[in-house]
C-alpha atoms as a PDB file:
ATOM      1  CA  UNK A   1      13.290  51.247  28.663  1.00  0.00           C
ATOM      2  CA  UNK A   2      14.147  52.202  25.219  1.00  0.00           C
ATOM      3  CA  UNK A   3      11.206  51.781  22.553  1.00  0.00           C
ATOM      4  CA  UNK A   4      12.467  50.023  19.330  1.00  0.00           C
ATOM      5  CA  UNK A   5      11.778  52.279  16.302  1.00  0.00           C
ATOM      6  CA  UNK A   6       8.212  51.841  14.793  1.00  0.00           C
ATOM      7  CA  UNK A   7       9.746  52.461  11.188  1.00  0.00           C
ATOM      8  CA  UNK A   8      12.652  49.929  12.071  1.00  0.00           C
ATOM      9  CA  UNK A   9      10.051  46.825  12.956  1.00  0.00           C
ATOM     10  CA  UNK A  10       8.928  44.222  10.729  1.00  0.00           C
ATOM     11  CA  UNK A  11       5.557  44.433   9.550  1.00  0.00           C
ATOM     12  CA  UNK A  12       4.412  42.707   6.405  1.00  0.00           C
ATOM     13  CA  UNK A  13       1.619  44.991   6.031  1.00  0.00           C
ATOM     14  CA  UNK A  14       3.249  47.996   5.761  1.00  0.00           C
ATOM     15  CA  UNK A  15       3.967  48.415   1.303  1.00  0.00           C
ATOM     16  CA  UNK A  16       7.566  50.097   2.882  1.00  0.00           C
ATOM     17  CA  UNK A  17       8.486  46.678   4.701  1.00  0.00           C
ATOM     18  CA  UNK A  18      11.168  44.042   3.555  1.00  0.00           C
ATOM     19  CA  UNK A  19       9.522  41.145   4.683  1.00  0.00           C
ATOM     20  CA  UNK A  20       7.397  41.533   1.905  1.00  0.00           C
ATOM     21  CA  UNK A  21       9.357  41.411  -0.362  1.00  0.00           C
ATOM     22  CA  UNK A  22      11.108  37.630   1.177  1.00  0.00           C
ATOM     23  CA  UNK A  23       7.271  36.416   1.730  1.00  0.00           C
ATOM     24  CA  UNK A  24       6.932  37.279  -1.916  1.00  0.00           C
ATOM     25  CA  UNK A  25      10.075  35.053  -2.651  1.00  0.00           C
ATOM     26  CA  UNK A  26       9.669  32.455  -0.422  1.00  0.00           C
ATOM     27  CA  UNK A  27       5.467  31.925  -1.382  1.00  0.00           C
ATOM     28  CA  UNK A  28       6.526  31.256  -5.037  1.00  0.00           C
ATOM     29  CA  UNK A  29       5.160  27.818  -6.422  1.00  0.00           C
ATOM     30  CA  UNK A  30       8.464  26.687  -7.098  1.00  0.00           C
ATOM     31  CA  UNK A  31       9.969  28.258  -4.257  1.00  0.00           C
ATOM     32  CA  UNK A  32       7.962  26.187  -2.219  1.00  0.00           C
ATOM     33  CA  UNK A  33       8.518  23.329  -3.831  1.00  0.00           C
ATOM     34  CA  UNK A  34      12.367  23.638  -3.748  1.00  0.00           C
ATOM     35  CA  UNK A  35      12.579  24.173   0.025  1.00  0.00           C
ATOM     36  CA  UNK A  36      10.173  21.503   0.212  1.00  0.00           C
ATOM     37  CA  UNK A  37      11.867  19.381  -1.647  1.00  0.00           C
ATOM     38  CA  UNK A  38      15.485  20.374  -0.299  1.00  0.00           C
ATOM     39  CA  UNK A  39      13.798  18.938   3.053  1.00  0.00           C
ATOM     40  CA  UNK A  40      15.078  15.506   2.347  1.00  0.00           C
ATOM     41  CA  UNK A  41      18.549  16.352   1.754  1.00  0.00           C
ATOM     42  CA  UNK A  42      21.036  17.916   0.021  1.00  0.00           C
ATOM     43  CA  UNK A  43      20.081  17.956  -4.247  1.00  0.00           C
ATOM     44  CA  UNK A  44      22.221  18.449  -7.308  1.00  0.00           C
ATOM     45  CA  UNK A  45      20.922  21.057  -9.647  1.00  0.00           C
ATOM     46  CA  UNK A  46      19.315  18.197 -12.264  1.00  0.00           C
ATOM     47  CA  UNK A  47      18.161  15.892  -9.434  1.00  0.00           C
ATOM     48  CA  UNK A  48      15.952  18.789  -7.735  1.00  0.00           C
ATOM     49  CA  UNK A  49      15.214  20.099 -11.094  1.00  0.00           C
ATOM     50  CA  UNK A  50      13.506  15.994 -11.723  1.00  0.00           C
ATOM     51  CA  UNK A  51      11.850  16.414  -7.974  1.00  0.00           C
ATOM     52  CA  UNK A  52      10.294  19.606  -8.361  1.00  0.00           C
ATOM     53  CA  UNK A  53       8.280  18.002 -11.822  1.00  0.00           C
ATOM     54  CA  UNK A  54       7.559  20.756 -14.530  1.00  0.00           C
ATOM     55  CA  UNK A  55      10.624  23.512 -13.376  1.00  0.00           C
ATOM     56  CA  UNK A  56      12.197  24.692 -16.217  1.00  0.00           C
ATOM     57  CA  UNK A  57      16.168  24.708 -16.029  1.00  0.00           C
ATOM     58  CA  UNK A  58      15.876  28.779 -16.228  1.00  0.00           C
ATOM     59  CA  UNK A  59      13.044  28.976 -13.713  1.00  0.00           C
ATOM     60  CA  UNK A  60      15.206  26.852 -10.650  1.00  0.00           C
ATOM     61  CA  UNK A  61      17.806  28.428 -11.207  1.00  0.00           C
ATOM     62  CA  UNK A  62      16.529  32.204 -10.796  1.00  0.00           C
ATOM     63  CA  UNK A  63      14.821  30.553  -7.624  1.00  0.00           C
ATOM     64  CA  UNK A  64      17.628  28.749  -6.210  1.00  0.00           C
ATOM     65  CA  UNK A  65      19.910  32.095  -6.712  1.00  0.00           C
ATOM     66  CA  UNK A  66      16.692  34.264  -4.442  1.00  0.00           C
ATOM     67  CA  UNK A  67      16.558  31.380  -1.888  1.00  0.00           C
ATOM     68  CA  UNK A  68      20.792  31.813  -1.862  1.00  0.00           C
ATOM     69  CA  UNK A  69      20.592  35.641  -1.753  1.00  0.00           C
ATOM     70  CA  UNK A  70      18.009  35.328   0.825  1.00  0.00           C
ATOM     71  CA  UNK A  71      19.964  32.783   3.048  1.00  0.00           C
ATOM     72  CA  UNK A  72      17.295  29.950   2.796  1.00  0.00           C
ATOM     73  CA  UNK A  73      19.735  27.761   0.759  1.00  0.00           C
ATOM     74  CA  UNK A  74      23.585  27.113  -0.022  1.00  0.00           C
ATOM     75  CA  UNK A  75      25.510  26.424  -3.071  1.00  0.00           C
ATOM     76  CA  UNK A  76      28.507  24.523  -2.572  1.00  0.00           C
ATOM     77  CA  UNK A  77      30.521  23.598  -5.995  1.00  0.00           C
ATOM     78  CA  UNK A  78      32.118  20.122  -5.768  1.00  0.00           C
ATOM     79  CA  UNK A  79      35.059  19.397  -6.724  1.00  0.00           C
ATOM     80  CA  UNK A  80      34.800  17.084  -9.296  1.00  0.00           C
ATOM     81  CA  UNK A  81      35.185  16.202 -13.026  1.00  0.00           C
ATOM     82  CA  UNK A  82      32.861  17.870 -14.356  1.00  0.00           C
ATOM     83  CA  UNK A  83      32.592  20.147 -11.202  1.00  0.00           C
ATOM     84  CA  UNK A  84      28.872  19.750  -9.372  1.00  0.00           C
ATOM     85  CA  UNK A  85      26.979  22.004  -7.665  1.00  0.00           C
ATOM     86  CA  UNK A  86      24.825  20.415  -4.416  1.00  0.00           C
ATOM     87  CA  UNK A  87      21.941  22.875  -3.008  1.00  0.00           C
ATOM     88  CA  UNK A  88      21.253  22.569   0.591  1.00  0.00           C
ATOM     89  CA  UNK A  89      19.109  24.456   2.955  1.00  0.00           C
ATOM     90  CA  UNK A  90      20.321  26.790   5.816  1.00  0.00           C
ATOM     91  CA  UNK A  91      19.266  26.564   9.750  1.00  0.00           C
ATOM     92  CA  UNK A  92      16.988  29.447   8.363  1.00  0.00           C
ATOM     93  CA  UNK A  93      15.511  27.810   5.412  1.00  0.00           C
ATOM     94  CA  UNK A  94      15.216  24.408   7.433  1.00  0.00           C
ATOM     95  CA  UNK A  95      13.176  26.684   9.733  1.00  0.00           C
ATOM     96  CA  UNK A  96      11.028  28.119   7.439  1.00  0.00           C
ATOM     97  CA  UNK A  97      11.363  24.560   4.663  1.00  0.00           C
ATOM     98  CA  UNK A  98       9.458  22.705   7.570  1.00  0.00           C
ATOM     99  CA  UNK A  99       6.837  25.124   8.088  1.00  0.00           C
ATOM    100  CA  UNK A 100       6.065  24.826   4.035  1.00  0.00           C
ATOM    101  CA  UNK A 101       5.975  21.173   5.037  1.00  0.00           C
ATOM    102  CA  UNK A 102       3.160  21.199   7.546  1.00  0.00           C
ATOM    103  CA  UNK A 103       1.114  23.704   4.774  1.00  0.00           C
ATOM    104  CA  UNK A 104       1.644  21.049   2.058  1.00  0.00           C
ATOM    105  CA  UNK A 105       0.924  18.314   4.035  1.00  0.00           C
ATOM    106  CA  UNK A 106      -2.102  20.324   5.073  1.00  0.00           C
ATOM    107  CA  UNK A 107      -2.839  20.942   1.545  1.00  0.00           C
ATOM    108  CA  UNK A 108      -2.853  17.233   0.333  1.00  0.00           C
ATOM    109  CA  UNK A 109      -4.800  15.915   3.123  1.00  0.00           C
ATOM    110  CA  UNK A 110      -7.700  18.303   2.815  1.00  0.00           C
ATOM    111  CA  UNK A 111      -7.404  17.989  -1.301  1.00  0.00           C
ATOM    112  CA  UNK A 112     -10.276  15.870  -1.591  1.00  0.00           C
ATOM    113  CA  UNK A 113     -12.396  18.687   0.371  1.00  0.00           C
ATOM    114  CA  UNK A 114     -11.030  22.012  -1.502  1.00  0.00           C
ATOM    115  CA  UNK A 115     -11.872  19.632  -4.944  1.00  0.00           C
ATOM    116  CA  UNK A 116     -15.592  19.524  -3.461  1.00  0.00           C
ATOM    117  CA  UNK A 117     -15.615  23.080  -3.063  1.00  0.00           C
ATOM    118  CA  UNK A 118     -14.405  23.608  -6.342  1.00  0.00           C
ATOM    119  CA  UNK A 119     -17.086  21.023  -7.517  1.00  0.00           C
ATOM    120  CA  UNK A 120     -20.161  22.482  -5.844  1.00  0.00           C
ATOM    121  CA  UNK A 121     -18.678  26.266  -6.852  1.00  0.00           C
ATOM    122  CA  UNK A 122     -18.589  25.320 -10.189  1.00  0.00           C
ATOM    123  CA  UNK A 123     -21.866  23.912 -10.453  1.00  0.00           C
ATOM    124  CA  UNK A 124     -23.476  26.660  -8.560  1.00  0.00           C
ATOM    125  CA  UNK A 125     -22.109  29.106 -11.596  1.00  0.00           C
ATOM    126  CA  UNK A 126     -22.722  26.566 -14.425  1.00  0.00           C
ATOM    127  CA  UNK A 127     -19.342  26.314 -14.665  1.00  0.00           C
ATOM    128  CA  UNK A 128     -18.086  22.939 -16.807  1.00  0.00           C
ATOM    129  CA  UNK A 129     -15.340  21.394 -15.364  1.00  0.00           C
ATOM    130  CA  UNK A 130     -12.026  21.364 -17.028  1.00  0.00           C
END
């Protein structure tokens, strides 16, 4: 039996491995957002850009061109006048889009706790609260 190639596996802790670099991509705020939002269906540049609240135009679009590059999402131009562009995720990026779904779903339902934390954190520091 032939031993795959320590230097060749994936390991995200290693500062020479590519998955880094993707987890990097793929664990930006609006990165997760997008995929998260892509979820529902396929979006038009301006109706994800009014779903994912406070994106500027510059900002999706540098993350929707990563998540393309990276073969989490597709850009198919419609032909149209004007022409439209639709964004829609991959089998990969639904793969890894409902994964981000669990963690934000996670993330809302125990909101109420982490704002305690924050709360009682704060107060132990005689931090104000902004």
């Amino acid at each position: 039996m032939t031993r795959p190639d320590p230097e060749l596996e994936p390991d995200v802790f290693s500062r020479r491995c590519n998955s880094r670099d993707v987890l990097a991509s793929l664990t930006t705020r609006w990165a997760v957002l997008a995929l998260v939002a892509l979820v529902d269906g396929d979006y038009r540049f301006n109706a994800l850009r009014r779903r994912v609240d406070g994106i500027s135009e510059r900002m999706l679009s540098q993350t929707l061109q990563t998540l393309e590059r990276d073969g989490f999402v597709t850009r198919t131009v419609l032909q149209s006048i004007p022409p439209r562009v639709e964004y829609a995720l991959t089998d990969l990026g639904r793969r890894v889009a409902t994964l981000m779904v669990a963690l934000v779903d996670e993330v809302e339902e125990d909101l109420p706790e982490v704002l305690a934390a924050r709360a009682a954190h704060d107060a132990e520091r005689g931090v104000s609260a902004t």
